[in-house]
Protein backbone atom coordinates (compact mmCIF):
# COMPACT_ATOMS: atom_id res chain seq x y z
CA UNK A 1 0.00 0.00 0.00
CA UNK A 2 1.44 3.46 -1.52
CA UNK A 3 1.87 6.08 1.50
CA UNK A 4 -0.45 8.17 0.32
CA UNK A 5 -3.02 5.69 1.16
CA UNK A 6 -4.75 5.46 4.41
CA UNK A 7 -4.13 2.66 6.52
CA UNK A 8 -7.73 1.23 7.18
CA UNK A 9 -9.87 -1.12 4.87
CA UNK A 10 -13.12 0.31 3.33
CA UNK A 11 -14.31 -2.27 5.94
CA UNK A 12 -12.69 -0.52 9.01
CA UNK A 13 -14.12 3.11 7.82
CA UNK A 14 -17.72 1.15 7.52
CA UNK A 15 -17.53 -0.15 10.50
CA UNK A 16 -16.16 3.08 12.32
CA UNK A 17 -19.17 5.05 11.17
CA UNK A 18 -21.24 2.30 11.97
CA UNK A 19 -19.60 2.05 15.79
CA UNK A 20 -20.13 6.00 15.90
CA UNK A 21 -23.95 5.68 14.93
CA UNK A 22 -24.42 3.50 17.34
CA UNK A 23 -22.84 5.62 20.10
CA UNK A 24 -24.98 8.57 19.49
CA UNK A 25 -28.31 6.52 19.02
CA UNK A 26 -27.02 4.58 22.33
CA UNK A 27 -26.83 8.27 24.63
CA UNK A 28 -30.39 9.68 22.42
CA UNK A 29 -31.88 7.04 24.29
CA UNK A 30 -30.35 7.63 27.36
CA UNK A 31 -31.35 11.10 27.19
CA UNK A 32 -27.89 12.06 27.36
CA UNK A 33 -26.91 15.42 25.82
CA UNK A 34 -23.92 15.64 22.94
CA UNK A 35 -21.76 18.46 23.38
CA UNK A 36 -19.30 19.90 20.86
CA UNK A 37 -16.34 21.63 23.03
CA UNK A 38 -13.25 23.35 22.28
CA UNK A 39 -9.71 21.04 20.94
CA UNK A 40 -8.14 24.18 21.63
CA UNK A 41 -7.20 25.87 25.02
CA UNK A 42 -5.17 28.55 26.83
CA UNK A 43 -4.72 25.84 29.49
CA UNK A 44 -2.97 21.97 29.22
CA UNK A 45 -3.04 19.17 31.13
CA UNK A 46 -0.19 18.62 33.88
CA UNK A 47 -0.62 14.95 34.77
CA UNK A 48 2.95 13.89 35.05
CA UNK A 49 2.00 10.84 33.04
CA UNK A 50 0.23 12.74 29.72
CA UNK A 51 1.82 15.42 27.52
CA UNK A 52 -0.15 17.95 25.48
CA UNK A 53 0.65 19.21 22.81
CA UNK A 54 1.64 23.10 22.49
CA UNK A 55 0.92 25.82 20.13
CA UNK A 56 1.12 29.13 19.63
CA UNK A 57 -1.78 31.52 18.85
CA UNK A 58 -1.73 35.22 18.50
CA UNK A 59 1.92 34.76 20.26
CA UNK A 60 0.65 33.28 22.98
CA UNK A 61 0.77 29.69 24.54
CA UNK A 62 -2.06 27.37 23.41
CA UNK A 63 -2.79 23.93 24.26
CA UNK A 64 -4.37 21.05 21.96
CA UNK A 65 -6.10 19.33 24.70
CA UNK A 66 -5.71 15.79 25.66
CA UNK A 67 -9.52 15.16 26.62
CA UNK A 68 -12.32 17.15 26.61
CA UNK A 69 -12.66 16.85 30.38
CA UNK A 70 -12.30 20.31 32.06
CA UNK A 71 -14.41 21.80 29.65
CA UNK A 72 -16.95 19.51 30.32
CA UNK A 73 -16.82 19.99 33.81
CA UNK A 74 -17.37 23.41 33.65
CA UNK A 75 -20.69 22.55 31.32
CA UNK A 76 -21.57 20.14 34.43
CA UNK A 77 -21.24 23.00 36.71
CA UNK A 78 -23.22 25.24 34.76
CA UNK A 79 -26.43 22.98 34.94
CA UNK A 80 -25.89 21.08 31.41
CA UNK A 81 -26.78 17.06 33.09
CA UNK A 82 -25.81 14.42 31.78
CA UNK A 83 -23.45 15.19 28.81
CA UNK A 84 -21.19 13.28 26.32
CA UNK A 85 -18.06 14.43 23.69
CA UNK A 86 -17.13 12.13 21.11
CA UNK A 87 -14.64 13.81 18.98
CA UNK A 88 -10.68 14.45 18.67
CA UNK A 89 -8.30 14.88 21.79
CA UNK A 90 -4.22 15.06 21.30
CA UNK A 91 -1.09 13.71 23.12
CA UNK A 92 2.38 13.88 22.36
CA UNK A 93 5.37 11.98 22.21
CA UNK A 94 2.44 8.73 22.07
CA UNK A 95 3.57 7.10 18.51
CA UNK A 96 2.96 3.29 18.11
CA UNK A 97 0.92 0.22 17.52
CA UNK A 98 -1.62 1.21 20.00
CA UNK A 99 -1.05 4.95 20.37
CA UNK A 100 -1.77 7.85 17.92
CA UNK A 101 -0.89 11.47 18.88
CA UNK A 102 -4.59 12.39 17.27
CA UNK A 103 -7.15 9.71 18.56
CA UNK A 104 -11.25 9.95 18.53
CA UNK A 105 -12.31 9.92 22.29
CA UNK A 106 -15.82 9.15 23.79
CA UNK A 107 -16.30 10.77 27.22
CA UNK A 108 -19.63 11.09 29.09
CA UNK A 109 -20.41 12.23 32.33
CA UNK A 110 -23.89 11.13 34.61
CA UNK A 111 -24.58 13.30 37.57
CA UNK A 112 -25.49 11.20 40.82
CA UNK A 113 -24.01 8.58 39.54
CA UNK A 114 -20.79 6.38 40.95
CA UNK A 115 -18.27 4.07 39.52
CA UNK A 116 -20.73 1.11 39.88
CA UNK A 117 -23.17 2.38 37.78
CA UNK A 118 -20.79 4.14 35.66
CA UNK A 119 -19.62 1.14 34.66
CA UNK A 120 -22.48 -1.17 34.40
CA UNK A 121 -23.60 1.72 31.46
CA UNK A 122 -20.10 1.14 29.82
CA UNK A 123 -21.00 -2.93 30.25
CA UNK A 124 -23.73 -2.21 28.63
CA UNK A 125 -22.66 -0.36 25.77
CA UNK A 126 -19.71 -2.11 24.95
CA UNK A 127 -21.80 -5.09 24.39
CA UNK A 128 -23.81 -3.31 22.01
CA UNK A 129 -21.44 -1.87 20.15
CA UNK A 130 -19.42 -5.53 20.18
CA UNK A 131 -21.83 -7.87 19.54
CA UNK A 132 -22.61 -8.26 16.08
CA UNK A 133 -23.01 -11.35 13.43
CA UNK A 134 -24.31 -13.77 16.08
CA UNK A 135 -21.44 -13.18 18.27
CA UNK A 136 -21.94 -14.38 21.92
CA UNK A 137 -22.71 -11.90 24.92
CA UNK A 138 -19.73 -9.95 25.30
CA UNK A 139 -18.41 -11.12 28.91
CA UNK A 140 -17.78 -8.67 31.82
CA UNK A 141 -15.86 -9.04 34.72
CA UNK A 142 -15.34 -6.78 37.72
CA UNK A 143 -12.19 -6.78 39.61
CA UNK A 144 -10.77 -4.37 42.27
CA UNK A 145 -6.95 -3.84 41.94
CA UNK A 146 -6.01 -5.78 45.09
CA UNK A 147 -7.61 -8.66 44.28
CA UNK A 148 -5.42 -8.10 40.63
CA UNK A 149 -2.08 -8.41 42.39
CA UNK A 150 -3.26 -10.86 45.39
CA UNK A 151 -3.98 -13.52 42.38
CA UNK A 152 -0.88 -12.87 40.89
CA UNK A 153 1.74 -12.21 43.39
CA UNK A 154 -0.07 -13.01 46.62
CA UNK A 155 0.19 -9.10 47.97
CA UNK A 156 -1.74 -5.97 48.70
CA UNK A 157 -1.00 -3.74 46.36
CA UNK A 158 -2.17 -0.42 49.02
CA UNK A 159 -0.53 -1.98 52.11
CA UNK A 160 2.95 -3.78 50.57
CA UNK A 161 6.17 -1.64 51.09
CA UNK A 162 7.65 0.78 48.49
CA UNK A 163 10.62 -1.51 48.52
CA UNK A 164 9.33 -4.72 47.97
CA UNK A 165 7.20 -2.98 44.90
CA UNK A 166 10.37 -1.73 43.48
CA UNK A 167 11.76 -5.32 43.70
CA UNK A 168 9.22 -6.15 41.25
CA UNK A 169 9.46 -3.40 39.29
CA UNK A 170 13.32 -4.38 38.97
CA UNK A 171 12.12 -8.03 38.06
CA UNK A 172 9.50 -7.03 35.69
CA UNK A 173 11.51 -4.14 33.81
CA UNK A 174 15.65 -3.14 35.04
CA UNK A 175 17.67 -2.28 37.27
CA UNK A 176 16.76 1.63 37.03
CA UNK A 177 13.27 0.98 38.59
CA UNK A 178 15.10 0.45 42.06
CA UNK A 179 14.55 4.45 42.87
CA UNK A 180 11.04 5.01 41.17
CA UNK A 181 8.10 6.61 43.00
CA UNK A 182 5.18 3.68 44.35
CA UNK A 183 3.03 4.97 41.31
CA UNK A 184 5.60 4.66 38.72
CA UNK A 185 6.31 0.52 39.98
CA UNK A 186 2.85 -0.02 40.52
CA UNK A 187 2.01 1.31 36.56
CA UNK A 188 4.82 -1.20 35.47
CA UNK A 189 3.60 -4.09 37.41
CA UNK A 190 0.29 -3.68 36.47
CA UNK A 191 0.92 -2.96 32.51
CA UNK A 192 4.11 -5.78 32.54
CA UNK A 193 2.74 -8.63 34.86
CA UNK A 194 -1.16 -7.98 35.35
CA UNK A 195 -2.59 -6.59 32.25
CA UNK A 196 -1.51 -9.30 29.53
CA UNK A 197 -3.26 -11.93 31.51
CA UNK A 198 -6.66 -10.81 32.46
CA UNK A 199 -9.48 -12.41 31.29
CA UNK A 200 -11.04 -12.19 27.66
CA UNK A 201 -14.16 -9.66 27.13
CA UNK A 202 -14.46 -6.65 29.30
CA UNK A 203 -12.38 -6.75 32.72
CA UNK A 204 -13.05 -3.56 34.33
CA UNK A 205 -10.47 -2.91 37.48
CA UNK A 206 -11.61 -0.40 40.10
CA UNK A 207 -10.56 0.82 43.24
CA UNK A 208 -6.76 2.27 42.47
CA UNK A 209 -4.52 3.22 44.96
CA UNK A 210 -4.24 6.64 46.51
CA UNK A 211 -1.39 7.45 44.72
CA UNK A 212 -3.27 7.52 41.12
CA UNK A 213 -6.10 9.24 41.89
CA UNK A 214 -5.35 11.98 38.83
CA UNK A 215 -8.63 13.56 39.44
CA UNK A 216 -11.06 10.85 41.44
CA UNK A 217 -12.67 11.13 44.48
CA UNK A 218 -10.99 8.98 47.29
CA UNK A 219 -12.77 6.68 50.04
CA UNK A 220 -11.21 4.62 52.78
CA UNK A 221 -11.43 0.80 52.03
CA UNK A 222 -12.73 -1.96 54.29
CA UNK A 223 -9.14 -2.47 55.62
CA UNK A 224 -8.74 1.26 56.93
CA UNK A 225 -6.42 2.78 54.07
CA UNK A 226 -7.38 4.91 51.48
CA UNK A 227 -8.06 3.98 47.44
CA UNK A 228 -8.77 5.90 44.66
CA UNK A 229 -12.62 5.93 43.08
CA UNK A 230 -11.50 4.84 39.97
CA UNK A 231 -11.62 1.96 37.12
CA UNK A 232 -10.18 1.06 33.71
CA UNK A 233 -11.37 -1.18 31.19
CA UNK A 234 -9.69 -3.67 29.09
CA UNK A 235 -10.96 -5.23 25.97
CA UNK A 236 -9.56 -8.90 25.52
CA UNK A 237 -6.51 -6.98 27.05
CA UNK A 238 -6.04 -4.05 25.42
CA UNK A 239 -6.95 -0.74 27.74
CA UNK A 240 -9.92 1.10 26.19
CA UNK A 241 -11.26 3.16 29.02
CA UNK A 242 -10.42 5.15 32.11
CA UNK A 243 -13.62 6.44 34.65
CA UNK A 244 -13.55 7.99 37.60
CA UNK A 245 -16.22 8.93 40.56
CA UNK A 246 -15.41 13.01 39.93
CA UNK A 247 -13.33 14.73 42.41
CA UNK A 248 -15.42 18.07 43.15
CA UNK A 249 -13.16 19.81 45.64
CA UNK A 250 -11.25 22.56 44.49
CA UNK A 251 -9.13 22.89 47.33
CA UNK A 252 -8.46 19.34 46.86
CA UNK A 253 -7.83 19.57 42.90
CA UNK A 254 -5.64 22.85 43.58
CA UNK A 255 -3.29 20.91 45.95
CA UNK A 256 -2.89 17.86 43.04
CA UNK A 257 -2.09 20.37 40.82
CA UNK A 258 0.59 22.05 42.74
CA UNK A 259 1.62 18.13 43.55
CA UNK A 260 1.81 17.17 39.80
CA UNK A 261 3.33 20.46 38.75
CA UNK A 262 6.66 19.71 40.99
CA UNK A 263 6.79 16.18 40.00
CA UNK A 264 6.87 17.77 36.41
CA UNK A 265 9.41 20.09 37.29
CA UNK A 266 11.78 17.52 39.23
CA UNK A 267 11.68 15.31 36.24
CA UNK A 268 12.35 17.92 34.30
CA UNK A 269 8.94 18.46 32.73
CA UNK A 270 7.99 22.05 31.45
CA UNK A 271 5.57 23.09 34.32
CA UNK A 272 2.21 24.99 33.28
CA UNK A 273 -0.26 27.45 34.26
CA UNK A 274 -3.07 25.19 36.10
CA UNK A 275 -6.69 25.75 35.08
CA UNK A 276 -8.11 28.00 37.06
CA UNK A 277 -11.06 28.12 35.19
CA UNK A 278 -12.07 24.34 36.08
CA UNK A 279 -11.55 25.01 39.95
CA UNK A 280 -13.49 28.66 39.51
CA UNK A 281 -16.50 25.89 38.11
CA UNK A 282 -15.65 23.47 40.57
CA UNK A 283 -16.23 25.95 43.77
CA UNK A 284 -19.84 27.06 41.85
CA UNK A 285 -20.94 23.65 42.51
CA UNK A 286 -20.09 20.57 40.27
CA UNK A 287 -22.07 18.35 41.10
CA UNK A 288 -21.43 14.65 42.07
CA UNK A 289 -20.64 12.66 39.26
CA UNK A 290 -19.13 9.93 37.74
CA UNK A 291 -17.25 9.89 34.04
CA UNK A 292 -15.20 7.86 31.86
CA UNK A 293 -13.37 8.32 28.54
CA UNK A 294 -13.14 5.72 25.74
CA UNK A 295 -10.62 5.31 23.33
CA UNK A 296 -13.01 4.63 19.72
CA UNK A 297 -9.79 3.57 18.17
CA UNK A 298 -8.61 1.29 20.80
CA UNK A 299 -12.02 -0.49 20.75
CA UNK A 300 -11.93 -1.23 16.90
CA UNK A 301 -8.48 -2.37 17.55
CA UNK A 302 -10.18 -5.07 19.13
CA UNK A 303 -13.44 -5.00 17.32
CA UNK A 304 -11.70 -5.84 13.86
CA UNK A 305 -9.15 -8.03 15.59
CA UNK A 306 -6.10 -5.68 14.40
CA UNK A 307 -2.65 -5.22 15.89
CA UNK A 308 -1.87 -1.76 14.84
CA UNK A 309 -4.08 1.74 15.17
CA UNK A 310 -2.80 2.45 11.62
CA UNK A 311 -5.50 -0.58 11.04
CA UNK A 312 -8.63 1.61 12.31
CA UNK A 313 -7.59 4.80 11.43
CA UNK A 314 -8.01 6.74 7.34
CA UNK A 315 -4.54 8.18 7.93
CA UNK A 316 -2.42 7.36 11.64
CA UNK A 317 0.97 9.85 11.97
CA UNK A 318 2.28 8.13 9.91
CA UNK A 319 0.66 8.40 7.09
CA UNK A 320 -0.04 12.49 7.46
């Protein structure tokens, strides 16, 4: 196939506008709103672990935006309901089989809502969007994250020492993991040791540690420590969605950001201007809610039973 040529099948594109239909006629009958918001912001993400990507506009610092999240927070907090985006969001430096810098990302919000039911609805729809041509119910497991590395290594994840997680780290990946933060060897673990194995169909993993909460709420677990209210999905193995039961203090979300803007800055991260717009919204009153973001591409991936994102996509990086 000539380079001028995109990637995907006529099948794929078919399919991907098919997959898309059924998304929107899956939230019209959940009476849950589309919204169209801005790609573009004066404000990025600083999430150690996710880069945006920068621009310049009018000589100024702009920032393609790696989900549609804040700005849909601020709808929340406005009085929209429920709401969902499914459009473009950007991330750099991600370049590979299963990563595009561009991808298409479906992210919906329900107010009074938690985790649970949050994702029970993304059970639900990922069976319809699945399940086609007489295929079989599309199986979904629940799992919390303890019980993830208690059946493979025997431990708890929240309680074991940072040492003894950066043995494994060292076991799983090098030598160089002997120093890294709990998050950091818990990420490698989990993506090196835990993820390849989990069961076919939809395993959706919930309860994280403390130390990834990004922006969930936290709660303090039968055994007296705290987790993070938040779950990830995984197609036959491949990751496809993160959700979270929304963190709605702003004192709380001001302090991460500080936290994640040093960690940026000692790693030697460029360190940016935190959103102040999203806490302004999130001291009006956002209400409680729970949200997750899907990766369309990713789920194709698996869909159409293809190694590569250059597979699903009319024209990957590569090809542009």
């Amino acid at each position: 196939m000539s380079d001028w040529q995109p990637g995907t099948s006529l099948h794929s594109l078919q399919r991907r506008a098919q997959i898309m239909s059924l998304v929107r006629n899956f939230f019209a009958s959940q009476s849950v709103m589309e919204v169209d918001v801005p790609v573009l912001s004066k404000s990025g993400v600083i999430d150690l672990n996710i880069d945006g990507i920068c621009a310049t506009l009018a000589g100024a610092p702009a920032y393609l935006q790696t989900s549609p999240e804040y700005f849909m927070k601020r709808l929340l907090a406005s009085g929209s309901g429920d709401i969902y985006y499914l459009g473009k969001a950007f991330r750099d430096s991600e370049i590979g089989h299963k990563h595009n810098p561009e991808f298409t990302l479906l992210e919906w919000y329900r107010c009074g809502w938690d985790e649970h039911q949050l994702m029970c609805e993304l059970g639900d729809l990922a069976s319809q969007l699945i399940n086609r041509r007489g295929v079989s119910d599309l199986r979904v497991t629940k799992i919390s994250y303890a019980d993830c590395f208690q059946d493979k290594f025997g431990i708890d994840p929240h309680q074991t020492s940072l040492s003894d997680l950066q043995g494994l780290a060292v076991k799983a990946g090098s030598s160089s993991w002997a120093g890294e933060t709990r998050a950091n060897c818990l990420d490698l673990i989990f993506s090196l040791e835990i993820e390849p194995h989990l069961q076919k169909g939809l395993v959706l993993v919930y309860d994280y540690p403390e130390c990834q909460s990004a922006l969930a709420a936290t709660t303090t677990a039968d055994k007296g420590y705290k987790v993070s209210r938040r779950f990830e999905g995984f197609l036959n193995g491949l990751e496809i969605a993160n959700g979270y039961f929304e963190l709605c203090d702003p004192v709380e979300q001001r302090r991460r950001f500080n936290q994640d803007n040093v960690a940026r800055q000692a790693t030697g991260k460029p360190v940016w201007d935190i959103d102040t717009k999203l806490l302004d919204a999130m001291r009006s009153g956002l209400p409680a809610c729970a949200g997750v973001a899907l990766g369309l591409d990713r789920l194709l991936m698996s869909d159409l039973e293809v190694e590569s994102i250059d597979q699903v996509m009319p024209f990957s990086w590569l090809r542009c």
